[in-house]
Structure formats: C-alpha cells, structure tokens
C-alpha atoms as a PDB file:
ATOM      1  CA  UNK A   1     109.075  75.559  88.581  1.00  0.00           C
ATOM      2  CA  UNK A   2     106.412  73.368  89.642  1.00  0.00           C
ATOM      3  CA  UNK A   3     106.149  69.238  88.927  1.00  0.00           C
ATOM      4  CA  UNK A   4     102.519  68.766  88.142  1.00  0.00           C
ATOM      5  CA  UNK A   5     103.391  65.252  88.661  1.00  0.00           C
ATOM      6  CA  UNK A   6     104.781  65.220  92.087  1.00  0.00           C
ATOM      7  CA  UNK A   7     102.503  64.053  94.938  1.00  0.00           C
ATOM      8  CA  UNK A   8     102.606  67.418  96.511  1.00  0.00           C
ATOM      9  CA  UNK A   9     100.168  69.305  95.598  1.00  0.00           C
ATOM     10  CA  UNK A  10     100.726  72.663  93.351  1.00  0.00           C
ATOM     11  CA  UNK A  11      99.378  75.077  96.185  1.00  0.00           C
ATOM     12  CA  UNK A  12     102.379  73.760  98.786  1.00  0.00           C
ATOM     13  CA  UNK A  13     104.634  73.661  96.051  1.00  0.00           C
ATOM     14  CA  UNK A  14     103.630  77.289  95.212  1.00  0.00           C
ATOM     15  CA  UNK A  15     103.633  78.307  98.687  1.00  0.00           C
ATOM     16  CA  UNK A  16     107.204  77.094  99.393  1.00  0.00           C
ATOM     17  CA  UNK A  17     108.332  78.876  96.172  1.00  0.00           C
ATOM     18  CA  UNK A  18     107.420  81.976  97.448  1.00  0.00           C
ATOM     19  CA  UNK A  19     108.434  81.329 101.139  1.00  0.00           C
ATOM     20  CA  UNK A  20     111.713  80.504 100.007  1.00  0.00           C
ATOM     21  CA  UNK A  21     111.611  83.841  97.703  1.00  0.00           C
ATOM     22  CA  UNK A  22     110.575  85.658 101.015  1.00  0.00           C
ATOM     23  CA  UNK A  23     113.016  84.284 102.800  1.00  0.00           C
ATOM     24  CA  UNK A  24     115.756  85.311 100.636  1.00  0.00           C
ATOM     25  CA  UNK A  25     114.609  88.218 100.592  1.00  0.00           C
ATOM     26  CA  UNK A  26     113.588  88.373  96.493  1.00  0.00           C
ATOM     27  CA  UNK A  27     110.160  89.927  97.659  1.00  0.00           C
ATOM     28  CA  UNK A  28     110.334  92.489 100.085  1.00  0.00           C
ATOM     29  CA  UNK A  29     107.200  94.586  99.318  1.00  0.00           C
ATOM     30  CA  UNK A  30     103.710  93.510  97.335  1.00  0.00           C
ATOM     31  CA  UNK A  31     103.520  89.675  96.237  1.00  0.00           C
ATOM     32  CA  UNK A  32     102.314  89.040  92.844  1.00  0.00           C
ATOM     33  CA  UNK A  33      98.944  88.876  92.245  1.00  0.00           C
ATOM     34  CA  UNK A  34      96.831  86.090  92.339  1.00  0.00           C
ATOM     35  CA  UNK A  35      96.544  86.425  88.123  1.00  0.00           C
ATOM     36  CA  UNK A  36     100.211  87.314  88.508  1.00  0.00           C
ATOM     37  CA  UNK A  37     101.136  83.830  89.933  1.00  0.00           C
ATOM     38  CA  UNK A  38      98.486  81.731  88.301  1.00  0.00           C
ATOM     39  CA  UNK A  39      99.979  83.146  84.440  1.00  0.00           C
ATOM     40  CA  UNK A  40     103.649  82.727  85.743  1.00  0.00           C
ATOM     41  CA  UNK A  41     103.155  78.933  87.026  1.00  0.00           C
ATOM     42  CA  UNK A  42     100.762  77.589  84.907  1.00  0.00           C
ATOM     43  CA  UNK A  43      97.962  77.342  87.842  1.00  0.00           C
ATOM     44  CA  UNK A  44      94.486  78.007  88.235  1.00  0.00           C
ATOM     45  CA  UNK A  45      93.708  80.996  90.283  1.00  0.00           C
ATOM     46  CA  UNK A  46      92.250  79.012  93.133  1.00  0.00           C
ATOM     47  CA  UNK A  47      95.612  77.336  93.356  1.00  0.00           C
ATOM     48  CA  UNK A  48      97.641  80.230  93.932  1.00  0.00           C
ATOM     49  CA  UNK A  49      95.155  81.899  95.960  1.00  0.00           C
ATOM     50  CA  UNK A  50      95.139  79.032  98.410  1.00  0.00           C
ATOM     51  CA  UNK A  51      99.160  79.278  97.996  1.00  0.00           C
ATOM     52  CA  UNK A  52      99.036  83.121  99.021  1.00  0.00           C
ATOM     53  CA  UNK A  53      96.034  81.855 101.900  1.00  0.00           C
ATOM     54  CA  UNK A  54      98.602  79.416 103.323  1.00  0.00           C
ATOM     55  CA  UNK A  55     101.464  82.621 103.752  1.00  0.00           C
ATOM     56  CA  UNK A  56      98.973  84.467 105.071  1.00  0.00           C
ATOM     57  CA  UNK A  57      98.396  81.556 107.449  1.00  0.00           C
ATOM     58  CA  UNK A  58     101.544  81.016 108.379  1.00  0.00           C
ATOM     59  CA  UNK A  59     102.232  85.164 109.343  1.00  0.00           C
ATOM     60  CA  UNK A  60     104.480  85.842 106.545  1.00  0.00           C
ATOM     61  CA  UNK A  61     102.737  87.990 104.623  1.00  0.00           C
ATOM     62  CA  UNK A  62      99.121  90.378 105.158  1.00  0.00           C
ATOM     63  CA  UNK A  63      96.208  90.933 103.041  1.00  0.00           C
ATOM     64  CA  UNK A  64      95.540  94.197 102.402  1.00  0.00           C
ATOM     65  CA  UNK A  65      91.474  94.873 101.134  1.00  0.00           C
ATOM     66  CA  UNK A  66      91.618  95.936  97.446  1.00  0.00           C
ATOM     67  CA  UNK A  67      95.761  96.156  97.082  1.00  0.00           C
ATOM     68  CA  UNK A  68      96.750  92.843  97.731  1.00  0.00           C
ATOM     69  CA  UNK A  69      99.342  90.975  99.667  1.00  0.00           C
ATOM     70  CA  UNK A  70     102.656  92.161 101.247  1.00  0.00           C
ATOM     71  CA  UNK A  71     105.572  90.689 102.835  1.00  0.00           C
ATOM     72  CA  UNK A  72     104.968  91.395 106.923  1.00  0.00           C
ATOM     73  CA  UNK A  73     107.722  93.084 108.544  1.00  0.00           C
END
C-alpha cells in the first residue's frame, strides 16, 4: 500500500511497488492499466502514469501504442 504521508512521493512509491512485483516475477505479461492502478491505489491517473513512465524509463517494461504496457523480456 502506499503512505500518502511519507516524504516520497506516490509515483516512486508506485513505481517500486510494481518493480518489486516485476521482479518477483507477479507480472510477467501486460501491467495494469493506468485506470487499473490509479482505482487500486487510490491515485490520480497522472500519478500512476508517471509511475508506469519511470519503468518505462528505467527498461523494465515497453509501451505498446493502443494496448498498453508489458513487462520487457
């Protein structure tokens, strides 16, 4: 879950939910959505779409035009 009052900000925190999810292996296909995320954690979408940006960022997962983001192999 994410603590709205910690200092880090709800995008990182998101992102290292889902890192950590990757990592383990929980998602091995499509990520949630960016809806998806934002109902599950109580975000805005902007917040989990900068979340999902940050991934991307970082080479862990791809954007795929108009069917979303999956884990990179």
């Amino acid at each position: 879950m994410l603590d709205h009052d910690s200092p880090v900000p709800l995008h990182e925190q998101l992102a290292a939910i889902l890192r950590k999810g990757i990592q383990a292996e929980e998602f091995t296909g499509r990520i949630p959505s960016i809806l998806t995320l934002a109902q599950q954690y109580g975000v805005s979408h902007r917040t989990s779409q900068r979340a999902l940006t940050t991934l991307s960022d970082e080479g862990l997962i791809i954007s795929v035009r108009g069917k979303g983001f999956y884990v990179k192999h």
